[in-house]
PDB file of N, CA and C in Angstrom:
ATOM      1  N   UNK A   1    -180.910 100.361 -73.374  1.00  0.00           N
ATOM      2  CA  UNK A   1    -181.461  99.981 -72.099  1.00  0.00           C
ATOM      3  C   UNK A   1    -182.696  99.141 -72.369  1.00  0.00           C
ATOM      4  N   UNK A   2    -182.967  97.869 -71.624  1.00  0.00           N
ATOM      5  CA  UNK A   2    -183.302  96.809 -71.594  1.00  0.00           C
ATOM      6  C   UNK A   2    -184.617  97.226 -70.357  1.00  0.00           C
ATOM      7  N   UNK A   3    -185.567  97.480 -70.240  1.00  0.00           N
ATOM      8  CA  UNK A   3    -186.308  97.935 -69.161  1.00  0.00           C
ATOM      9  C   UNK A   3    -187.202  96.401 -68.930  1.00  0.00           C
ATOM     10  N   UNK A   4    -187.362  95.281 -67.847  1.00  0.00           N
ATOM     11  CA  UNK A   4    -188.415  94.492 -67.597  1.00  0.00           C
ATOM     12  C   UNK A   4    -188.945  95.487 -65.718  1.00  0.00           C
ATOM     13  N   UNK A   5    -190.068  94.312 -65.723  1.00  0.00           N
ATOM     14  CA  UNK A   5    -191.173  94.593 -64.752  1.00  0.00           C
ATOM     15  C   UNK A   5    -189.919  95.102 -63.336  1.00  0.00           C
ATOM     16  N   UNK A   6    -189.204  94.604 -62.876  1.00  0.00           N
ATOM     17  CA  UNK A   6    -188.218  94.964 -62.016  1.00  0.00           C
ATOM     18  C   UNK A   6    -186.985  95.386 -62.030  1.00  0.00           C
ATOM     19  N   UNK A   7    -186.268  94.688 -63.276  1.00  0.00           N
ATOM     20  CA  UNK A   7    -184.965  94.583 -63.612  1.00  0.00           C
ATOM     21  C   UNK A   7    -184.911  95.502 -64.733  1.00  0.00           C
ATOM     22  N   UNK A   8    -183.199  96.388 -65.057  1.00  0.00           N
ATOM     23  CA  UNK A   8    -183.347  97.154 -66.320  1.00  0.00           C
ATOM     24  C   UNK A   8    -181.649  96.090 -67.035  1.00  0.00           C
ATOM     25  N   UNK A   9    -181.819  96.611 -68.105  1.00  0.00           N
ATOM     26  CA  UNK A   9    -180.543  95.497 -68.626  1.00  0.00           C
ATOM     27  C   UNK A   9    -179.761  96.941 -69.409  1.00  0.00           C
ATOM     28  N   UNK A  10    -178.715  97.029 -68.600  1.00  0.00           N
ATOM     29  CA  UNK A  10    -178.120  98.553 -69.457  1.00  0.00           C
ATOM     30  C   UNK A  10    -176.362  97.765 -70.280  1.00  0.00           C
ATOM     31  N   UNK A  11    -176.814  98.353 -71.717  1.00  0.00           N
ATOM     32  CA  UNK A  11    -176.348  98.541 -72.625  1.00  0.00           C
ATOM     33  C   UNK A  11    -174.990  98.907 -72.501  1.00  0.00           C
ATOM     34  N   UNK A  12    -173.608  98.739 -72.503  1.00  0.00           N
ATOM     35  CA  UNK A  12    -172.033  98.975 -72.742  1.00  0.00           C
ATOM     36  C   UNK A  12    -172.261 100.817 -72.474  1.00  0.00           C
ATOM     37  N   UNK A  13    -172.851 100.908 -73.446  1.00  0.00           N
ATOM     38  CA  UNK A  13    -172.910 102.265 -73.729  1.00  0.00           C
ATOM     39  C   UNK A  13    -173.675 103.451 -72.607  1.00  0.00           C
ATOM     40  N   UNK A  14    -174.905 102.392 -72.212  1.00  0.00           N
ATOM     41  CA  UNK A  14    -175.248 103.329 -71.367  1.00  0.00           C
ATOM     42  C   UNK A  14    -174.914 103.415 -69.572  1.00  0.00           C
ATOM     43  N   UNK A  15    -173.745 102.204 -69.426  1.00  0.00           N
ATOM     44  CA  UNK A  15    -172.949 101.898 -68.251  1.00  0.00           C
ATOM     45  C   UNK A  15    -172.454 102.975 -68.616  1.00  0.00           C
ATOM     46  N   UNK A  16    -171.573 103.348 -69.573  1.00  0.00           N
ATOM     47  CA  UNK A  16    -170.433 104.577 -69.665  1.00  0.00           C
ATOM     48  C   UNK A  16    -171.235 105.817 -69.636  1.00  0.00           C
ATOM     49  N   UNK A  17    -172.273 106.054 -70.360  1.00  0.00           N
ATOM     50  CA  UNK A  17    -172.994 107.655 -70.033  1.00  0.00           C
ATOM     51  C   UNK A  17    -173.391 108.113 -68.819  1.00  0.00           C
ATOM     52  N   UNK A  18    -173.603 106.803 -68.440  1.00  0.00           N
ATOM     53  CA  UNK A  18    -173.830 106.827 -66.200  1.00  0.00           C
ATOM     54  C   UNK A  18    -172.783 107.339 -65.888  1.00  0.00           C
ATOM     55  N   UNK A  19    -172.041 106.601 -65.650  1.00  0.00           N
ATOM     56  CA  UNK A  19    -170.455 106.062 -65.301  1.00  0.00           C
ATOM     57  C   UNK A  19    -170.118 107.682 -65.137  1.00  0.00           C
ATOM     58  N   UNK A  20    -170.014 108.514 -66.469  1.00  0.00           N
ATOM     59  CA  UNK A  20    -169.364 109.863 -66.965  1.00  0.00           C
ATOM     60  C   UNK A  20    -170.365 110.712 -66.099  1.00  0.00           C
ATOM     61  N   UNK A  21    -171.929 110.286 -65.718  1.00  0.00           N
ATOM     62  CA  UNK A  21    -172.741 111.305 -65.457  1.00  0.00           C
ATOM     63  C   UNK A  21    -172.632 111.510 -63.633  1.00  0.00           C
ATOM     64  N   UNK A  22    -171.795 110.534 -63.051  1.00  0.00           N
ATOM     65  CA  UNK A  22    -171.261 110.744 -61.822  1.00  0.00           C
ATOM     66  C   UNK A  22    -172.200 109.467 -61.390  1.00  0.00           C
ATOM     67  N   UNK A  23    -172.378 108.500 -61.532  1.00  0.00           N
ATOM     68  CA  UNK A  23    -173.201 107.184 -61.230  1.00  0.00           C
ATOM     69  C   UNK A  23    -172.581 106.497 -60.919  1.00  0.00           C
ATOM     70  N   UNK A  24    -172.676 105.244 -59.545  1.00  0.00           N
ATOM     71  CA  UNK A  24    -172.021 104.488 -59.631  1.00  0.00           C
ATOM     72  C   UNK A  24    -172.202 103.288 -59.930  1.00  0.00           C
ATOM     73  N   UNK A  25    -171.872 102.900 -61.017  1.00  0.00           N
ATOM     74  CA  UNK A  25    -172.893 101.599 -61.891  1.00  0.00           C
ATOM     75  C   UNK A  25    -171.907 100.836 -62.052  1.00  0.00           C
ATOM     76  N   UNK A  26    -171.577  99.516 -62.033  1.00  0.00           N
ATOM     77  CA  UNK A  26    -170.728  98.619 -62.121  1.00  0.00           C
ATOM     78  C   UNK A  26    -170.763  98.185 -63.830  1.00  0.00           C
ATOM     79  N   UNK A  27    -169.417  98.162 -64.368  1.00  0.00           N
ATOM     80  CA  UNK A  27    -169.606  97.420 -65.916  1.00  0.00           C
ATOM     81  C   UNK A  27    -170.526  96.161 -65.636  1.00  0.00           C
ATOM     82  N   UNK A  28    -170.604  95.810 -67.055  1.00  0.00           N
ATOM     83  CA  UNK A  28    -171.315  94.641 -67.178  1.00  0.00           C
ATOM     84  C   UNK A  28    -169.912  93.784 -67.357  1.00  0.00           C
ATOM     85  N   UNK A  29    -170.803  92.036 -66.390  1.00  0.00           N
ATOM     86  CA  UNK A  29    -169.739  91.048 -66.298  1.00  0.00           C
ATOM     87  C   UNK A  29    -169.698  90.568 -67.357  1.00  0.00           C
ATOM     88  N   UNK A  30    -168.304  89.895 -67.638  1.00  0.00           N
ATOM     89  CA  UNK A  30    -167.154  89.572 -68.430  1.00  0.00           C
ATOM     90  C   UNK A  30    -168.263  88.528 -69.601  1.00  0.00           C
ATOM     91  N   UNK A  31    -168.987  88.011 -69.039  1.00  0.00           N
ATOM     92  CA  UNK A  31    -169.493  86.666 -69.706  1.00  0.00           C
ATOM     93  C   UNK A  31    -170.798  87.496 -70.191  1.00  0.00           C
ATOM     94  N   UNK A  32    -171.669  88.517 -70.334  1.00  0.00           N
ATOM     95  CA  UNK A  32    -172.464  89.051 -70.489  1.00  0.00           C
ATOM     96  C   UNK A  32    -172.391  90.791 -71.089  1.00  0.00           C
ATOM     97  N   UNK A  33    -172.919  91.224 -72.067  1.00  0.00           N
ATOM     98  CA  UNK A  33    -172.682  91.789 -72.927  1.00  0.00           C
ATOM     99  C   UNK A  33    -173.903  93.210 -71.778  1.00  0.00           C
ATOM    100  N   UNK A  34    -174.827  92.972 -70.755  1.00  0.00           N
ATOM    101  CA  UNK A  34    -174.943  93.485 -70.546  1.00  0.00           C
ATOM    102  C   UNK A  34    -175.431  94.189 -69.027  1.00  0.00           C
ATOM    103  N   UNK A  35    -175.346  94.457 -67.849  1.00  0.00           N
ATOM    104  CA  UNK A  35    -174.985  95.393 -66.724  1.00  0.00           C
ATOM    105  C   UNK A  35    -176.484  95.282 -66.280  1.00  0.00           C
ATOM    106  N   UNK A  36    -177.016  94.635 -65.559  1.00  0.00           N
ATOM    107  CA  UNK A  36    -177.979  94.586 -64.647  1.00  0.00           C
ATOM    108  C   UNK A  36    -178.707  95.175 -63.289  1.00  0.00           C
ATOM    109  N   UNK A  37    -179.054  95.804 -62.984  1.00  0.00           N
ATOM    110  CA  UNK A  37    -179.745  96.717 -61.974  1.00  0.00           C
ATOM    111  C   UNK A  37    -181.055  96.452 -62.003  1.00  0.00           C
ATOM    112  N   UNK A  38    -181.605  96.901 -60.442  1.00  0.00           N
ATOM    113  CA  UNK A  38    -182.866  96.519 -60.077  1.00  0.00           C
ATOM    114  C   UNK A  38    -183.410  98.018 -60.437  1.00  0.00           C
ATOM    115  N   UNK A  39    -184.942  97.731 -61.084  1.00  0.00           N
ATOM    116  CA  UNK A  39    -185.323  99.340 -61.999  1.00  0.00           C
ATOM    117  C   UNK A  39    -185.628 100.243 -60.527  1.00  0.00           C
ATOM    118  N   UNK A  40    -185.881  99.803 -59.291  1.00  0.00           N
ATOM    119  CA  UNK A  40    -186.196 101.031 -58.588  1.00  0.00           C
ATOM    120  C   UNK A  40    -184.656 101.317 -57.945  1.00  0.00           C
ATOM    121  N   UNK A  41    -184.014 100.407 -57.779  1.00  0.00           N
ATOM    122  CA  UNK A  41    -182.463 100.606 -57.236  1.00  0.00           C
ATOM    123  C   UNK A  41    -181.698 101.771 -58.431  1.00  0.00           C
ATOM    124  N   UNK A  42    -181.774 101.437 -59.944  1.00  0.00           N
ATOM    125  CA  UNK A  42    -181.647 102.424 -60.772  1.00  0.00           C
ATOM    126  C   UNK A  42    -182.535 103.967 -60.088  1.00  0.00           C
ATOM    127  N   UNK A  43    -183.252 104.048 -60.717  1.00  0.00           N
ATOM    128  CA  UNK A  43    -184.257 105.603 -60.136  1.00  0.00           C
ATOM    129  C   UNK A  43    -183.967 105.559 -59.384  1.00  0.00           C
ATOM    130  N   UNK A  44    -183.649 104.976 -57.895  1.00  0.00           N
ATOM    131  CA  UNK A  44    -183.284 105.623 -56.818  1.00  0.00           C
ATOM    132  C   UNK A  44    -181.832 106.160 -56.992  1.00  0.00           C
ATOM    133  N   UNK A  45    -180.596 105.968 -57.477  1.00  0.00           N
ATOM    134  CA  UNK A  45    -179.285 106.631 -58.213  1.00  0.00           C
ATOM    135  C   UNK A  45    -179.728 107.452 -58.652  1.00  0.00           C
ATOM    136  N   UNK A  46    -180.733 107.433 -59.624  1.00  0.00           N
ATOM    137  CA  UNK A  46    -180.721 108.573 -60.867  1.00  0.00           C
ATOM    138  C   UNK A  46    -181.232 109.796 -60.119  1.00  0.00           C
ATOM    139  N   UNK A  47    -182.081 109.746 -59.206  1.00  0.00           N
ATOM    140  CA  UNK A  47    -182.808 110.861 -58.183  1.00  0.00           C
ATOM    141  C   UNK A  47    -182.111 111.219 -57.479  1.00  0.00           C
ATOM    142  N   UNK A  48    -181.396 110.467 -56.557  1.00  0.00           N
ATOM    143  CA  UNK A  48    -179.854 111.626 -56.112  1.00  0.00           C
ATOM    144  C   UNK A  48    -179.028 111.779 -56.579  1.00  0.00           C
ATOM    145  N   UNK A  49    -178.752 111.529 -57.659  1.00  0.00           N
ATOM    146  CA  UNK A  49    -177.461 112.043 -58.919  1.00  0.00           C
ATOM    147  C   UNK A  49    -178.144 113.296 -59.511  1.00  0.00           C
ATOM    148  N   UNK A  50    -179.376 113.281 -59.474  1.00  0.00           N
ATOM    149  CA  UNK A  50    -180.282 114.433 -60.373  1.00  0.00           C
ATOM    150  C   UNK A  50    -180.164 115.492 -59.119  1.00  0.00           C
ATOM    151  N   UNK A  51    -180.579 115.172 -57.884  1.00  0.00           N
ATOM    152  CA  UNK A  51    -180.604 116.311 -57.177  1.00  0.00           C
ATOM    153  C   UNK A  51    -178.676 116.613 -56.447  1.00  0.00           C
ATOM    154  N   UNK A  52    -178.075 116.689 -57.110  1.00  0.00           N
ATOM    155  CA  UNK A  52    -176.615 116.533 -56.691  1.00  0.00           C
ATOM    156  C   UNK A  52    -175.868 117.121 -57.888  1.00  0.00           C
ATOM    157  N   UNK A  53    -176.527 117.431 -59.085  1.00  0.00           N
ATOM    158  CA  UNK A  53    -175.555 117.504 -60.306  1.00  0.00           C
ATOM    159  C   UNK A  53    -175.960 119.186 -60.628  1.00  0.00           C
ATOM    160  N   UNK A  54    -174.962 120.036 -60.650  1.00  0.00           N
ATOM    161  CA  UNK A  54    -175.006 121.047 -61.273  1.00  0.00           C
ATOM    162  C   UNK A  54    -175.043 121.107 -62.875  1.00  0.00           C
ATOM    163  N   UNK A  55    -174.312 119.986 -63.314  1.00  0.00           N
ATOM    164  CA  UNK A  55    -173.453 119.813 -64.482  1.00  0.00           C
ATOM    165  C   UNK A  55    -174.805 119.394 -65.793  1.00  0.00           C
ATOM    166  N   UNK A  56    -174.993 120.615 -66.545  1.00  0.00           N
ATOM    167  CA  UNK A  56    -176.672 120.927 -67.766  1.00  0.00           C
ATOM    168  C   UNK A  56    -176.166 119.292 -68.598  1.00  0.00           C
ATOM    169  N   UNK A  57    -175.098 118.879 -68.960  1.00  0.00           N
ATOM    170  CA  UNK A  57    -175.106 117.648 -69.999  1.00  0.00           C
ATOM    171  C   UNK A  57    -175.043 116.515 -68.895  1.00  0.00           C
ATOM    172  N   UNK A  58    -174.869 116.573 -67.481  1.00  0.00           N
ATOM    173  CA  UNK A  58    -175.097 115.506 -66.658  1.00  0.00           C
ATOM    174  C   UNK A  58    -176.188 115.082 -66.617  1.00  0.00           C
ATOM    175  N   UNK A  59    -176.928 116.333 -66.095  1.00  0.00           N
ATOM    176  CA  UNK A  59    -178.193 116.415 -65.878  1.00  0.00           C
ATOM    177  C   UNK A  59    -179.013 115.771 -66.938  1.00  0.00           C
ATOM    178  N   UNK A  60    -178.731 116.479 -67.869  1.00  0.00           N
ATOM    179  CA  UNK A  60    -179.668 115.500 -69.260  1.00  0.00           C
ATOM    180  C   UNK A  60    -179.936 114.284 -69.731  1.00  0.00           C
ATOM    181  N   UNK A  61    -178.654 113.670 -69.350  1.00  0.00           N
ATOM    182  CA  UNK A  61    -178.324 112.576 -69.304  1.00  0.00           C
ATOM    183  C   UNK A  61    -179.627 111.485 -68.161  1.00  0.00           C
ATOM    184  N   UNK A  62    -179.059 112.341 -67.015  1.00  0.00           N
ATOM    185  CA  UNK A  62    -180.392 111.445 -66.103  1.00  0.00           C
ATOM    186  C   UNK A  62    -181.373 111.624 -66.484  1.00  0.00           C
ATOM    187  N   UNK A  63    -182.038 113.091 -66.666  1.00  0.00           N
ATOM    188  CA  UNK A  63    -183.519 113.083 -67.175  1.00  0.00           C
ATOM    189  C   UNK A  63    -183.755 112.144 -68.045  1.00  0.00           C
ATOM    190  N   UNK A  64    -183.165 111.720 -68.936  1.00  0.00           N
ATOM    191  CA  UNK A  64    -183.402 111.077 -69.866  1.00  0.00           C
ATOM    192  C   UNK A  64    -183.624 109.921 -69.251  1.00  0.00           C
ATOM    193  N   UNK A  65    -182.876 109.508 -69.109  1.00  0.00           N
ATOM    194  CA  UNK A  65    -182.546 107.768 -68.334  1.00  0.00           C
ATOM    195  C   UNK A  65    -183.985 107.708 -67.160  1.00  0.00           C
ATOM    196  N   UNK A  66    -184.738 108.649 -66.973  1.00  0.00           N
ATOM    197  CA  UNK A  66    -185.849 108.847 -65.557  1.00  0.00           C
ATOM    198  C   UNK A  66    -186.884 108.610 -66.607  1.00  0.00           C
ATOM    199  N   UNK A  67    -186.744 109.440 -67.713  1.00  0.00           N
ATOM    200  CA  UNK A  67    -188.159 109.290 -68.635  1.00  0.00           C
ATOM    201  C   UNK A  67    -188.653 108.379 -68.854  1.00  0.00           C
ATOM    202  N   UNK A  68    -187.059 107.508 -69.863  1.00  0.00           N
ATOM    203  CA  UNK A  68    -187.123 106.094 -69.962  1.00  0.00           C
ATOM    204  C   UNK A  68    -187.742 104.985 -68.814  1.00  0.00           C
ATOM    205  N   UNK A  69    -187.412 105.528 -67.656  1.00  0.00           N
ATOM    206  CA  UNK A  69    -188.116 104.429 -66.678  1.00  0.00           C
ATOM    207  C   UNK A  69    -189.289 104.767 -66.597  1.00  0.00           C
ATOM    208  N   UNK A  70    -189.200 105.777 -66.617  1.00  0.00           N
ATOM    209  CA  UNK A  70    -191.031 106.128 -66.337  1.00  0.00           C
ATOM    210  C   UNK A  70    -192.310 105.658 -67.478  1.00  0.00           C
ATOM    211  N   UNK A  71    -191.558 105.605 -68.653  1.00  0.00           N
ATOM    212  CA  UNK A  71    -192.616 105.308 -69.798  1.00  0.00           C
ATOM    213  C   UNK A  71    -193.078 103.582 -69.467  1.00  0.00           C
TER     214      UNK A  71
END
């Protein structure tokens, strides 16, 4: 994950750990290696996926991905 001032640039890999963690994140397009989101449009997903997920390796998953924005 690719974090700038507004925009986050997510990684093949971390489209699919979303993707699996109940997110609805679009792959990255065909011509681009990597999946673009606006960083508060992200955290705003990750905060109701966090308050919505029973699931302890879902969950971790977002925390993580929240930290990362937050640092």
């Amino acid at each position: 994950m690719i974090i700038h001032p507004a925009m986050v640039e997510l990684l093949p890999t971390d489209v699919l750990m979303l993707r699996e963690s109940g997110l609805p994140i679009a792959p990255a397009d065909k011509n681009t290696a990597f999946a673009k989101i606006g960083r508060a449009d992200l955290a705003s997903r990750l905060r109701t996926a966090r308050a919505h997920t029973d699931d302890p390796a879902h969950l971790s998953v977002i925390v993580s991905f929240l930290r990362q924005l937050r640092a």
